[in-house]
Protein backbone atom coordinates (compact mmCIF):
# COMPACT_ATOMS: atom_id res chain seq x y z
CA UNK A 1 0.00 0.00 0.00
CA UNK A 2 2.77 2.68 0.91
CA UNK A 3 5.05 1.32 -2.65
CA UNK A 4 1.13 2.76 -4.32
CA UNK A 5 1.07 5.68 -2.32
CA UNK A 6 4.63 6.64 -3.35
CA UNK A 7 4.00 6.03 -7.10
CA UNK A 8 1.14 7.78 -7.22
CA UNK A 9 2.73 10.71 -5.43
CA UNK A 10 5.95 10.77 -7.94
CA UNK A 11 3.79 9.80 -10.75
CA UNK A 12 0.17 11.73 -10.68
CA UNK A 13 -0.51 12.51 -13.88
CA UNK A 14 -1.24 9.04 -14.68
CA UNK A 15 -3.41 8.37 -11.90
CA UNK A 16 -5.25 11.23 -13.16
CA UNK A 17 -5.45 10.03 -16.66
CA UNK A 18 -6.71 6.84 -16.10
CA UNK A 19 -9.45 8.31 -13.81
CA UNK A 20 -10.43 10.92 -16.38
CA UNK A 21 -10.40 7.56 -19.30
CA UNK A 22 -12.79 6.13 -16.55
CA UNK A 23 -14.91 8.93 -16.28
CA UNK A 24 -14.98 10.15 -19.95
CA UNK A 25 -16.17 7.09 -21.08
CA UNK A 26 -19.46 5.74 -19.76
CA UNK A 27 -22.06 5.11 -22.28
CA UNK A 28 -24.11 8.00 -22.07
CA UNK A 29 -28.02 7.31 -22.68
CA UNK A 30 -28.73 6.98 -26.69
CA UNK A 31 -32.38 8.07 -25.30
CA UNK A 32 -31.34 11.00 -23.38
CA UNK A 33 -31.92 13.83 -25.85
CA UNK A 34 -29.52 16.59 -26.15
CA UNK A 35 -32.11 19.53 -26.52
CA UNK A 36 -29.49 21.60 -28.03
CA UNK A 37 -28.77 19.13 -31.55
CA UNK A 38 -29.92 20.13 -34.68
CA UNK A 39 -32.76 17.52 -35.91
CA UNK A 40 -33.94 18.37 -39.65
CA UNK A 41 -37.83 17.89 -38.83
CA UNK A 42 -40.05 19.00 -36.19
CA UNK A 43 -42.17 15.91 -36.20
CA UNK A 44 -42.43 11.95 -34.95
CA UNK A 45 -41.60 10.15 -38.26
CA UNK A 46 -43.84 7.28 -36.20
CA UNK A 47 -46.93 9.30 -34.49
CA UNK A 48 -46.66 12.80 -36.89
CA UNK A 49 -46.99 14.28 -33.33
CA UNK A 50 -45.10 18.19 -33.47
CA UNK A 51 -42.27 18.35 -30.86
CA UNK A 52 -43.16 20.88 -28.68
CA UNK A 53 -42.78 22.16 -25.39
CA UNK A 54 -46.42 21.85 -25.20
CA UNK A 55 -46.99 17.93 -25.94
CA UNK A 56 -46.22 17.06 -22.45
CA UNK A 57 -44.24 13.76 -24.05
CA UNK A 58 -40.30 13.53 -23.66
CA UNK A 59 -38.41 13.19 -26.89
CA UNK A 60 -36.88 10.48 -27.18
CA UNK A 61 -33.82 9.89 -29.46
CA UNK A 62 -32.50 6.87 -31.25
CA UNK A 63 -29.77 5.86 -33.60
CA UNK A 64 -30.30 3.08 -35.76
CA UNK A 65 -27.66 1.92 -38.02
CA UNK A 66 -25.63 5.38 -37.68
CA UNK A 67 -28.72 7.23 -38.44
CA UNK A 68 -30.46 9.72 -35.35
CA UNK A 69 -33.89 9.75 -35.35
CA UNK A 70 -36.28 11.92 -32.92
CA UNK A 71 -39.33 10.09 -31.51
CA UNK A 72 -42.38 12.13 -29.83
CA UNK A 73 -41.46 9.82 -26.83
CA UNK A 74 -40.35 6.19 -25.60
CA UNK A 75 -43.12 3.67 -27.02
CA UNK A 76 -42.47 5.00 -30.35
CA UNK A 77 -38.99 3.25 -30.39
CA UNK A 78 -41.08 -0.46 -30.59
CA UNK A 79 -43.37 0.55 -33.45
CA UNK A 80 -40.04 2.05 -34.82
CA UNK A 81 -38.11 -1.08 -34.97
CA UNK A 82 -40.98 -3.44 -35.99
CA UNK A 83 -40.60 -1.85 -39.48
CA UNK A 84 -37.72 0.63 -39.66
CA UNK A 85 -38.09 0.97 -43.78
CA UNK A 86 -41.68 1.91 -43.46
CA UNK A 87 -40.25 5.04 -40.98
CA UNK A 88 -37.15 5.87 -42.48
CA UNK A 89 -38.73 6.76 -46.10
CA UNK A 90 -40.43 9.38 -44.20
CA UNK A 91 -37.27 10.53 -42.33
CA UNK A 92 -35.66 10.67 -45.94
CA UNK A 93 -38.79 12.51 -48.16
CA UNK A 94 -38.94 14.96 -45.15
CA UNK A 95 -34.99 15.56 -45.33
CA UNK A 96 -35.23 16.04 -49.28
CA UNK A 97 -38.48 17.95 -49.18
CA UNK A 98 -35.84 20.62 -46.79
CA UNK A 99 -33.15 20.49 -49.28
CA UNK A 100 -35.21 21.21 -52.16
CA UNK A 101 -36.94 23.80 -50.10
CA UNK A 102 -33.61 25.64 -49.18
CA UNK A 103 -32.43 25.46 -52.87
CA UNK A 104 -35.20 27.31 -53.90
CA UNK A 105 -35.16 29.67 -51.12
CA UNK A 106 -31.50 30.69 -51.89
């Protein structure tokens, strides 16, 4: 115990380190929404329910296959994954329908 007391008082830094590694790198929450990311729509792709402050519901966000999708809230995620296709063609019209919008606002 003193031989690891007296290492880590020449040697802190690495003590520190490994700590910080520790720290740094718990999986965070893929549901825990970060209310300050950009999401292209303002819409469940699952319910069509608005996200606003007024819904009451808790976003919820997912990301499936490197994609991040925005759900009105939790139970969506299920209905999500039984057929993922079926959702994601909306996510994608909705994303072009933007694109094509800004073009043609510019």
């Amino acid at each position: 115990m003193i031989m690891n007391l007296k290492l880590f008082l020449k040697y802190p830094l690495p003590f520190f380190c490994t700590v910080a590694l520790f720290l740094g790198c718990g999986e965070q929450d893929p549901g825990k929404a970060n209310s300050e990311a950009f999401y292209p729509i303002d819409f469940c792709i699952v319910t069509g329910n608005d996200f606003d402050d007024d819904s009451g519901m808790i976003p919820y966000t997912h990301v499936h296959e490197g994609v991040t999708i925005k759900f009105c809230c939790k139970p969506c995620l299920p209905k999500f994954n039984k057929d993922p296709k079926k959702y994601l063609v909306i996510l994608e019209e909705e994303i072009e329908a933007l694109k094509q919008e800004n073009l043609s606002g510019s």
